[in-house]
N, C-alpha and C. Protein backbone atom coordinates (compact mmCIF):
# COMPACT_ATOMS: atom_id res chain seq x y z
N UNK A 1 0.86 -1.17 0.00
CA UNK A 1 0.00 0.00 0.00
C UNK A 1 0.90 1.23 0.00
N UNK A 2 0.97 2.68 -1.39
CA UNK A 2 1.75 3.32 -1.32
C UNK A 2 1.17 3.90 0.16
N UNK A 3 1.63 5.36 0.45
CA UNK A 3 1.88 5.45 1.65
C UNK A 3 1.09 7.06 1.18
N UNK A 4 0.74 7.32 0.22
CA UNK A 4 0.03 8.39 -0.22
C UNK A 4 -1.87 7.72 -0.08
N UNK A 5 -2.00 6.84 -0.43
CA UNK A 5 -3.27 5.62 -0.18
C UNK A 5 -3.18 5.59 1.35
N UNK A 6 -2.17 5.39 2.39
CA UNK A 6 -2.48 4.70 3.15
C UNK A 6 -3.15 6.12 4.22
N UNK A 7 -2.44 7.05 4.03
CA UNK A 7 -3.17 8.41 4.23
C UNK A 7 -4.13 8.86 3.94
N UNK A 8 -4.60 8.71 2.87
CA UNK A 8 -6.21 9.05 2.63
C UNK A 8 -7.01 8.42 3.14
N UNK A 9 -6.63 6.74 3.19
CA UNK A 9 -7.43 6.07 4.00
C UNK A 9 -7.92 6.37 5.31
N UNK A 10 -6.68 6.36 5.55
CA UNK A 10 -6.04 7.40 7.32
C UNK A 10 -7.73 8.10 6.87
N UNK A 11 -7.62 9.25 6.57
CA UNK A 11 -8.33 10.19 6.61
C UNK A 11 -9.75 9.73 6.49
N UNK A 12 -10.24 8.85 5.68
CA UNK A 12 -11.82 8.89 5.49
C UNK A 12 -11.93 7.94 6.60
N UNK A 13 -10.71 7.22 7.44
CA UNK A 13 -11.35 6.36 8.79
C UNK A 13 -11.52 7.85 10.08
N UNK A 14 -10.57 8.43 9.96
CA UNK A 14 -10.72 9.65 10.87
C UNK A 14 -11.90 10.40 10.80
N UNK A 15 -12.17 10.87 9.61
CA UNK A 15 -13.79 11.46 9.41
C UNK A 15 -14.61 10.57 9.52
N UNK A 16 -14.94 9.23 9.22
CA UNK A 16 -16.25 8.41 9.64
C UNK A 16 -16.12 8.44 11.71
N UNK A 17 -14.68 8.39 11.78
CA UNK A 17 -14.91 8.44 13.48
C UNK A 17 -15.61 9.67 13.83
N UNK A 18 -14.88 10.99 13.46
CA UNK A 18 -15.21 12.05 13.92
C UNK A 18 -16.71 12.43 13.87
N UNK A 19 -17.14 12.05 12.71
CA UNK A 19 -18.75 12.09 11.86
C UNK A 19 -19.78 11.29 13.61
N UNK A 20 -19.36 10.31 14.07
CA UNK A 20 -19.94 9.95 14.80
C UNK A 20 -19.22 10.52 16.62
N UNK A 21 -18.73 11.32 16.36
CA UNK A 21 -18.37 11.99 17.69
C UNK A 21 -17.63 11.46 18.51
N UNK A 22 -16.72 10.47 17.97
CA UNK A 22 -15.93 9.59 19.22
C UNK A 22 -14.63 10.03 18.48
N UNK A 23 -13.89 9.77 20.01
CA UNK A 23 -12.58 10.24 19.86
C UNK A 23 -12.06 8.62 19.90
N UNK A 24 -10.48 8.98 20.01
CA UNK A 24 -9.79 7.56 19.83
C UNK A 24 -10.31 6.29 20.68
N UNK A 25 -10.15 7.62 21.71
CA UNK A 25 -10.53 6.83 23.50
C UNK A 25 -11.53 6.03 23.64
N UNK A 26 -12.58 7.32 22.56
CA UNK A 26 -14.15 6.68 22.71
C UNK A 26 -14.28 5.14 21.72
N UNK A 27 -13.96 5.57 20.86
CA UNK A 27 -13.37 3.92 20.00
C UNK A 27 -13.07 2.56 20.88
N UNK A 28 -11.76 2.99 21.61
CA UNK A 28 -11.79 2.03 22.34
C UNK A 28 -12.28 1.38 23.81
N UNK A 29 -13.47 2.60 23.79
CA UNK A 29 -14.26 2.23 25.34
C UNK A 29 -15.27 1.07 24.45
N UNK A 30 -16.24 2.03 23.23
CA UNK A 30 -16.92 1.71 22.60
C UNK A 30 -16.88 0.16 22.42
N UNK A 31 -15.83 0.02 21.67
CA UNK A 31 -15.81 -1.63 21.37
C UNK A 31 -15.05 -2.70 22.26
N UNK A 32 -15.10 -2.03 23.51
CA UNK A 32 -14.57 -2.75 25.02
C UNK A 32 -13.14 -3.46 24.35
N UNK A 33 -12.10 -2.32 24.15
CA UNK A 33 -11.00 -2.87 23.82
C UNK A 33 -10.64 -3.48 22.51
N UNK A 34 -11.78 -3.79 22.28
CA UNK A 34 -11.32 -4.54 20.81
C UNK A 34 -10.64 -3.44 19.74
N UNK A 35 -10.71 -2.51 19.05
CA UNK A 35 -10.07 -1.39 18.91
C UNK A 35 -9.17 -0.83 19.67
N UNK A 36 -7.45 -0.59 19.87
CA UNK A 36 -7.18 0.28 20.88
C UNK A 36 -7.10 1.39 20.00
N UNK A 37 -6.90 2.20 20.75
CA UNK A 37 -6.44 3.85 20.16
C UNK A 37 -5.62 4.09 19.94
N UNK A 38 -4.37 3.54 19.71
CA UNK A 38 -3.06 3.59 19.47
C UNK A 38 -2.75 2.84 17.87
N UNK A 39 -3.60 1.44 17.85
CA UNK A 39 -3.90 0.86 16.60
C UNK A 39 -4.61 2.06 15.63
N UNK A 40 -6.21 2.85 16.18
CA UNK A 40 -6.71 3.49 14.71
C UNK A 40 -6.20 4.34 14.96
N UNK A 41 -5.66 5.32 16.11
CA UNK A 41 -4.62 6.25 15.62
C UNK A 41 -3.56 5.90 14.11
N UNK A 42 -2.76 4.89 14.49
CA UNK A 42 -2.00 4.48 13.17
C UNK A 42 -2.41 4.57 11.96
N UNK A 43 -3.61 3.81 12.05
CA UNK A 43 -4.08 3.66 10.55
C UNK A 43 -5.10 4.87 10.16
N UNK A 44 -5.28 5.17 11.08
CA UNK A 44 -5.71 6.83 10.45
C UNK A 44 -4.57 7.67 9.97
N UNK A 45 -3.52 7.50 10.56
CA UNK A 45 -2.23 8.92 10.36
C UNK A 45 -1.64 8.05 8.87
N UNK A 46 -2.27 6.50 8.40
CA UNK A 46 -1.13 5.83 7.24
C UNK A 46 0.24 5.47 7.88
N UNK A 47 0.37 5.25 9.09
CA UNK A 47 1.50 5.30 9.76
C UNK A 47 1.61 3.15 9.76
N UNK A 48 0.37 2.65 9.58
CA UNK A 48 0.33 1.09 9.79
C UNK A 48 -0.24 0.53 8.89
N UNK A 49 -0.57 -0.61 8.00
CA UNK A 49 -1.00 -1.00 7.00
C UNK A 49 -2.40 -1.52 7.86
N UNK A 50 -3.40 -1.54 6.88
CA UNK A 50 -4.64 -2.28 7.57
C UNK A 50 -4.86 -3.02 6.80
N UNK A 51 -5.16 -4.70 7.16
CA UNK A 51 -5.44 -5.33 6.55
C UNK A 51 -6.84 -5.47 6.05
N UNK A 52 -7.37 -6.09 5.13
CA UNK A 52 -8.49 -5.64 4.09
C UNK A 52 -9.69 -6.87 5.68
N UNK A 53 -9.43 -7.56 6.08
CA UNK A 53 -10.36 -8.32 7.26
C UNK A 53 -9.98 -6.86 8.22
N UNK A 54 -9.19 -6.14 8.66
CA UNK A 54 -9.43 -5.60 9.39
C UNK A 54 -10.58 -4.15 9.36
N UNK A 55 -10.17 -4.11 7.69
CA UNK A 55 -10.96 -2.89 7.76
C UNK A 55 -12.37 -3.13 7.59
N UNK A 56 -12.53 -4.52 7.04
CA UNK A 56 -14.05 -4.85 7.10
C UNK A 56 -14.62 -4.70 8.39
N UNK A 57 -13.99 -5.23 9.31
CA UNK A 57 -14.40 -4.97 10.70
C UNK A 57 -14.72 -3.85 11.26
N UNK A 58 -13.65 -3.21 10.88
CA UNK A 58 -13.60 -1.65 11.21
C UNK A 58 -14.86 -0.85 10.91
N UNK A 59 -15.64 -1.07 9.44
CA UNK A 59 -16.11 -0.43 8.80
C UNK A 59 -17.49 -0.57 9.60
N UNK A 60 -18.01 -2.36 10.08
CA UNK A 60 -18.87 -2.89 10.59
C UNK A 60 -18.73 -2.22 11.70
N UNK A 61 -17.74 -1.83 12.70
CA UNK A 61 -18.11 -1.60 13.91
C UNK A 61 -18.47 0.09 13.85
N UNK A 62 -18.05 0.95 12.66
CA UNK A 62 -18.43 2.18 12.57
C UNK A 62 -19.76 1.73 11.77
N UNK A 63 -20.27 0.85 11.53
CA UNK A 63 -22.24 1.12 10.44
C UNK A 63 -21.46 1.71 9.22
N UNK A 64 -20.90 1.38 8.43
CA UNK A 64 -20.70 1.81 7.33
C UNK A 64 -20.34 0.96 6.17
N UNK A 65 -20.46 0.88 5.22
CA UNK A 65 -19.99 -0.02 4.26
C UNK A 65 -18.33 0.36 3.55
N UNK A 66 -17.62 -0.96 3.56
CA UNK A 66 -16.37 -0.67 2.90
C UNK A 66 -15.93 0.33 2.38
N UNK A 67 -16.42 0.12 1.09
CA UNK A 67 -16.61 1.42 0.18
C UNK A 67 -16.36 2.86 0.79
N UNK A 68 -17.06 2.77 1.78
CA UNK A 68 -16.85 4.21 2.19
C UNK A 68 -15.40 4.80 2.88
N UNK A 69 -14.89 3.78 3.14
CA UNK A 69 -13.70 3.82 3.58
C UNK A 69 -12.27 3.88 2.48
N UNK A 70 -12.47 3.50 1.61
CA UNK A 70 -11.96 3.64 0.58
C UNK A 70 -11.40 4.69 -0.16
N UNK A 71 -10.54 5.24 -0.18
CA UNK A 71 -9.93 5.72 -1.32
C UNK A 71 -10.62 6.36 -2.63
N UNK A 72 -10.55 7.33 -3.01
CA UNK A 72 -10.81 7.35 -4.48
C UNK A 72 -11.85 6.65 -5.18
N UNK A 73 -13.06 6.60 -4.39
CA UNK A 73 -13.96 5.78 -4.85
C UNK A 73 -15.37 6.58 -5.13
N UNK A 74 -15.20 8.12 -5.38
CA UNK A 74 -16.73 8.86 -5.12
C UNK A 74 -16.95 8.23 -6.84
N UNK A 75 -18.38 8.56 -6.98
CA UNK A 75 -19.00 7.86 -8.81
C UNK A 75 -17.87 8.44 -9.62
N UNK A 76 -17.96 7.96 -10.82
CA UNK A 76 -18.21 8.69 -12.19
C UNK A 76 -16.89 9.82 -11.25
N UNK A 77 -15.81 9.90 -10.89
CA UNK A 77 -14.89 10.64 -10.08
C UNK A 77 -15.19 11.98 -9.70
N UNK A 78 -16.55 12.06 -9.53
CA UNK A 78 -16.84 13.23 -9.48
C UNK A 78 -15.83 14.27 -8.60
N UNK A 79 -15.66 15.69 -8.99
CA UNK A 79 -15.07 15.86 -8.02
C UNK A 79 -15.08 16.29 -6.49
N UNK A 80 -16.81 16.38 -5.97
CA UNK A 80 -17.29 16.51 -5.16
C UNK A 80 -18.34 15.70 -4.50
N UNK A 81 -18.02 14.26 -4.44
CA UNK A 81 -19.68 14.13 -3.68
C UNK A 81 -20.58 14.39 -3.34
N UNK A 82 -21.61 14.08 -3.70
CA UNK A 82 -22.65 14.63 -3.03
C UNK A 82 -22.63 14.25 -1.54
N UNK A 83 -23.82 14.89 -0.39
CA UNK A 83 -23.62 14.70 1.11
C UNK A 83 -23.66 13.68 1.39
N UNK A 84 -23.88 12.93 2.44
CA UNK A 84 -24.56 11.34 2.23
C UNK A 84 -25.47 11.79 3.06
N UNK A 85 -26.67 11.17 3.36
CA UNK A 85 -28.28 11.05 4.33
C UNK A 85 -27.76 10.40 4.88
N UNK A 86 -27.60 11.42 6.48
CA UNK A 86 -27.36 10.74 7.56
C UNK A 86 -28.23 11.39 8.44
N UNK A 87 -29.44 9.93 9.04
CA UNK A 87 -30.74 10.26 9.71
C UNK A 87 -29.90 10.34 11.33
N UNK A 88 -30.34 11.34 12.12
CA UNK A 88 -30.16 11.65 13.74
C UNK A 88 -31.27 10.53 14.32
N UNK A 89 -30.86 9.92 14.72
CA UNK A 89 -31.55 8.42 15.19
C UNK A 89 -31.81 9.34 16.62
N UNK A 90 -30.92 9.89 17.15
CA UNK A 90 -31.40 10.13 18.84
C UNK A 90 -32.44 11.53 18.66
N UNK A 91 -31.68 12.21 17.78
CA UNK A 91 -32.88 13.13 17.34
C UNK A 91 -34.75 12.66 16.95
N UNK A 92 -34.76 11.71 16.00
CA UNK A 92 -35.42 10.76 15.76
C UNK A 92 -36.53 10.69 16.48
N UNK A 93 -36.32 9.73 17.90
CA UNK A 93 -36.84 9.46 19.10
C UNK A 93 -37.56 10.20 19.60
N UNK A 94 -37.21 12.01 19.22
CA UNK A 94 -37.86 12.98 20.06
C UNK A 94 -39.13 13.09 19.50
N UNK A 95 -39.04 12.57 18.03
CA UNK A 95 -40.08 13.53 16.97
C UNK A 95 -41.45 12.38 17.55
N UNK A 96 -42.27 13.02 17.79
CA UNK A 96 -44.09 12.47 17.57
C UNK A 96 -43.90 11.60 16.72
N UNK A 97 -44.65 10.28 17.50
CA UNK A 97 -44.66 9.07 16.47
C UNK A 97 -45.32 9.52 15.34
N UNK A 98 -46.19 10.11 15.27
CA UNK A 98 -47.86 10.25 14.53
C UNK A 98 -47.06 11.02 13.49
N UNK A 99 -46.32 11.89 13.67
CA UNK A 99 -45.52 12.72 12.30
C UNK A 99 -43.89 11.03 12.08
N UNK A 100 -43.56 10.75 13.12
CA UNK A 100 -41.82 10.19 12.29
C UNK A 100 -42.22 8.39 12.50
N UNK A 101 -43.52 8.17 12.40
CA UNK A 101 -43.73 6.62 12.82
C UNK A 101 -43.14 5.81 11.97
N UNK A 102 -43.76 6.18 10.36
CA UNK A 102 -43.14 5.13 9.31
C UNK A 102 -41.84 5.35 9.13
N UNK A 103 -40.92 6.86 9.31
CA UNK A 103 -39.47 6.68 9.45
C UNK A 103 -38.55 5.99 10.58
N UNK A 104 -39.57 5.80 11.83
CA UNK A 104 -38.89 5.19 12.68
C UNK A 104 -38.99 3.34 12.49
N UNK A 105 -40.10 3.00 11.63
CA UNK A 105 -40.09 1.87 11.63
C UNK A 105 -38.78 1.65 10.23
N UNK A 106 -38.73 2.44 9.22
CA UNK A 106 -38.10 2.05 7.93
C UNK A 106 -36.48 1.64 8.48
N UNK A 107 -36.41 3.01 9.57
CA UNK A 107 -34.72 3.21 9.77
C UNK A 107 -34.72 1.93 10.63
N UNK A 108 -35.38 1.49 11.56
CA UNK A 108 -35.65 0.37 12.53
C UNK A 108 -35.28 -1.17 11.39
N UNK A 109 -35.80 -1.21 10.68
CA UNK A 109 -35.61 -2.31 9.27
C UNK A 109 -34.16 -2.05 8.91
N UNK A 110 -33.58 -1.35 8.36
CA UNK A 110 -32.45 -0.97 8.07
C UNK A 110 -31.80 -1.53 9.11
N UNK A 111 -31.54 -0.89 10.11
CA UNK A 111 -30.53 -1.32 11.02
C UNK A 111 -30.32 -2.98 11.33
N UNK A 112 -32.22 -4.01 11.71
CA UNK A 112 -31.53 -4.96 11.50
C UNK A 112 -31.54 -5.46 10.51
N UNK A 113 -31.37 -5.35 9.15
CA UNK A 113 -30.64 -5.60 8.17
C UNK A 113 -29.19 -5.56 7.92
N UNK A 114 -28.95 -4.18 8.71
CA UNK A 114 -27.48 -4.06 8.76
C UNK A 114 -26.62 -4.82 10.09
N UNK A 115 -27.37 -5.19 10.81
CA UNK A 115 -26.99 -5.18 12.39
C UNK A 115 -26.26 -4.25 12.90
N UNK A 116 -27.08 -3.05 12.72
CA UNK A 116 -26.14 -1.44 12.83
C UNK A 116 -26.88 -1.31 14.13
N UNK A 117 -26.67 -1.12 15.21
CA UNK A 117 -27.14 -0.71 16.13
C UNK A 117 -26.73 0.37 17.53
N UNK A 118 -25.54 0.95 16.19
CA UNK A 118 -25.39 2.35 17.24
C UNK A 118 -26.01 3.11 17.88
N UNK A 119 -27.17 3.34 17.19
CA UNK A 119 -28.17 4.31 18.11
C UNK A 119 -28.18 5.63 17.68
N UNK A 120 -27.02 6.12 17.32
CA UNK A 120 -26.64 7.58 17.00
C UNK A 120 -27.30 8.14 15.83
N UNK A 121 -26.50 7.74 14.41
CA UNK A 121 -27.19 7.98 13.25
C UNK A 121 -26.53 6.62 12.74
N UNK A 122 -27.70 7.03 11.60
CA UNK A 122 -27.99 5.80 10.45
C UNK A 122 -27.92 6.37 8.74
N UNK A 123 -26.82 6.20 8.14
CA UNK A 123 -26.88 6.15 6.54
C UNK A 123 -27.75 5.65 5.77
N UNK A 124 -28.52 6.18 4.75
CA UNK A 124 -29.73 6.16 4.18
C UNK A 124 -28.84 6.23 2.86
N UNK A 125 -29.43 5.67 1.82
CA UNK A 125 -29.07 5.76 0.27
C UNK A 125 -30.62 6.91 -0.17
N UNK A 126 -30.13 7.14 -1.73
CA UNK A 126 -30.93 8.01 -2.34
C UNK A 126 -32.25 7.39 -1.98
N UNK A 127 -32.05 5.70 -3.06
CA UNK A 127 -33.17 4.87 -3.09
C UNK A 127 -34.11 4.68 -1.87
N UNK A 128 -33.20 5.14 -0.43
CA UNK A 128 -34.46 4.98 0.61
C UNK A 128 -35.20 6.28 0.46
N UNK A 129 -34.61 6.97 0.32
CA UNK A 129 -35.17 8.26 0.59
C UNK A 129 -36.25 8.64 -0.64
N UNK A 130 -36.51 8.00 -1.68
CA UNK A 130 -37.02 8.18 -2.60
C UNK A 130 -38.80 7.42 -1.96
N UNK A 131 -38.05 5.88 -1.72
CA UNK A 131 -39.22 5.03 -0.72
C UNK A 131 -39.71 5.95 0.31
N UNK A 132 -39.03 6.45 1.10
CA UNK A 132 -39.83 7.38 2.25
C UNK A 132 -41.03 8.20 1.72
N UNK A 133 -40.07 9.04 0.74
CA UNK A 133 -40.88 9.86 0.07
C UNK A 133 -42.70 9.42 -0.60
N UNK A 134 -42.46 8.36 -0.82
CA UNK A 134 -43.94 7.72 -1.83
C UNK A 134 -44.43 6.99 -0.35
N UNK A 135 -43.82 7.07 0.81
CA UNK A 135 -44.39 6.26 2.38
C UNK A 135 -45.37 7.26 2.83
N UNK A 136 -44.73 8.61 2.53
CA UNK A 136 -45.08 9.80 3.08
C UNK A 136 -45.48 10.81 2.50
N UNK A 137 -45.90 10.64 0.87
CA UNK A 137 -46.75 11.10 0.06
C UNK A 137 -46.40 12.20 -0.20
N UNK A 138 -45.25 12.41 -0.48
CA UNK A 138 -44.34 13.65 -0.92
C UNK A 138 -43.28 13.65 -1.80
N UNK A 139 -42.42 14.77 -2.43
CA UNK A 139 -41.46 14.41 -3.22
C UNK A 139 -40.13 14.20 -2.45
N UNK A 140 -39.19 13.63 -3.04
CA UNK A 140 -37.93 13.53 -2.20
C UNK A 140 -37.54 15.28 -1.67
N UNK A 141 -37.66 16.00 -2.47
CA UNK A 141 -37.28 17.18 -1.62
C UNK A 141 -37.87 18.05 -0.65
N UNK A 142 -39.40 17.56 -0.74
CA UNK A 142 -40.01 17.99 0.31
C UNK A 142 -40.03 17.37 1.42
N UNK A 143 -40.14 16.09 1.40
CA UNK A 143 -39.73 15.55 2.47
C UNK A 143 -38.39 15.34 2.90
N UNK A 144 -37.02 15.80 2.22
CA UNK A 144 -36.01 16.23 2.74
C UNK A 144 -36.10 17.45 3.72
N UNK A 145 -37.08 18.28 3.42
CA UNK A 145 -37.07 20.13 3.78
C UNK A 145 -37.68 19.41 5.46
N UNK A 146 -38.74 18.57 4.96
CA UNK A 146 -39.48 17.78 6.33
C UNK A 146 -38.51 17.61 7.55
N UNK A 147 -37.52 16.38 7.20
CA UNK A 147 -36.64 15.92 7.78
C UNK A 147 -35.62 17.27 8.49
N UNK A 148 -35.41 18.02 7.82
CA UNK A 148 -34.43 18.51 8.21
C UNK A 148 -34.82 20.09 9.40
N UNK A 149 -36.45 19.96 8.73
CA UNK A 149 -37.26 20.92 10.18
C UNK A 149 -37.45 20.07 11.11
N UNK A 150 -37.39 19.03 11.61
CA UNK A 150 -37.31 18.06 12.73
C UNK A 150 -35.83 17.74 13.52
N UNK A 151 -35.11 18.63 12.45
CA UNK A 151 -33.39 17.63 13.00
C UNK A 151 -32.88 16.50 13.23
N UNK A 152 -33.49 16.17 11.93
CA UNK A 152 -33.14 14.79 11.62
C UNK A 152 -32.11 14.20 10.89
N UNK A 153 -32.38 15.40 9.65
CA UNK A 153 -31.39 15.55 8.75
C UNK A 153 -30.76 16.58 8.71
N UNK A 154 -29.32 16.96 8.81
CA UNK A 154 -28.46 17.98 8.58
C UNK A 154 -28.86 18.65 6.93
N UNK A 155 -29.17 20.02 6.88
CA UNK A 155 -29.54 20.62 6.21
C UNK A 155 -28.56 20.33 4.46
N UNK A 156 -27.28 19.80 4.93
CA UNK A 156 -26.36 19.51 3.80
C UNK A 156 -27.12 18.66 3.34
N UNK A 157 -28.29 17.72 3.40
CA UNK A 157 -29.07 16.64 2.93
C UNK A 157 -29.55 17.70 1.64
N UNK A 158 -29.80 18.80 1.69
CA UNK A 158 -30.62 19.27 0.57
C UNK A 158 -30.00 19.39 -0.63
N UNK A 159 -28.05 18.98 -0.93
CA UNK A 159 -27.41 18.80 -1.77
C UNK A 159 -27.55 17.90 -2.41
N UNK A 160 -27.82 16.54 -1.31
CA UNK A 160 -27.65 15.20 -1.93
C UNK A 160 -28.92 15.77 -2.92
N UNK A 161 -30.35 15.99 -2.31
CA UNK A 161 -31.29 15.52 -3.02
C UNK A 161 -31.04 16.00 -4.16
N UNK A 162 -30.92 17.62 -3.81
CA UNK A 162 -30.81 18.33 -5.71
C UNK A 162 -29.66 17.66 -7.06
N UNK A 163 -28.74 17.50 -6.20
CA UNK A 163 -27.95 16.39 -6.79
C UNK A 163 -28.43 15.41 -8.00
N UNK A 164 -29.56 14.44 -6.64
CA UNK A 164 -29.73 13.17 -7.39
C UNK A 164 -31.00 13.99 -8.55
N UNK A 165 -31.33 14.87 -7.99
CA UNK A 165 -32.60 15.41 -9.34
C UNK A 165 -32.43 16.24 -9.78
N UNK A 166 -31.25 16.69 -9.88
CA UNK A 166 -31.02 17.57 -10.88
C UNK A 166 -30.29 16.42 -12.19
């Protein structure tokens, strides 16, 4: 692994940590040791090679898919990604069933599908958000505008959508 790769990697494991608010420490309270902080320190700085089982793990114990961890992998190379939909699960909880019921059951499906069960937030693809949308009898961008007057969704969600429809 050049050592220009092993840095970027570094980097998109450092931002998926940071994205979820844990520090090194918290990493390794989080997964009762199994992570130390001295290990993803390394492989965040490119300072240690990670092996491709480790980072699967890695990726699983952050809720995220490989891919995302990866390198040089946004579509079509765009040169900006779009945001990703990332639902506030604890936010979530607060909202009135009667307004966030069918999103709490969809994201609820998701997770055990994923066996994601952080609690915190949860990554959504376009395609869910498109399903929400026809759940909840609206267009994807209105019910983005929805989501994101509840604080559910970080207002950067309104990129992804225009994005995918524009």
């Amino acid at each position: 692994m050049s050592s220009e790769y092993a840095k970027q990697l570094g980097a998109k494991l450092r931002a998926i940590r940071t994205q979820q608010g844990l520090s090194l420490h918290g990493v390794e309270e989080k997964s009762q040791g199994r992570w130390k902080a001295v290990v993803v320190g390394s492989y965040e700085r490119g300072d240690r090679a990670v092996t491709v089982q480790r980072l699967a793990e890695l990726a699983d114990f952050y809720g995220v898919p490989v891919q995302e961890l990866l390198p040089g992998t946004t579509p079509g190379g765009a040169a900006e990604p779009p945001p990703k939909l990332v639902l506030d699960l604890e936010r979530l909880a607060h909202v009135p069933a009667e307004k966030a019921g069918p999103l709490q059951r969809y994201a609820a499906t998701i997770q055990s599908q994923r066996g994601d069960y952080n609690g915190k937030v949860l990554s959504i693809r376009q395609d869910d958000l498109r399903t929400l949308a026809v759940i909840y009898d609206q267009s994807p961008s209105v019910l983005t505008e929805q989501l994101i007057s509840w604080g559910v969704l970080d207002a950067d969600a309104r990129r992804a959508v225009s994005h995918d429809e524009g």
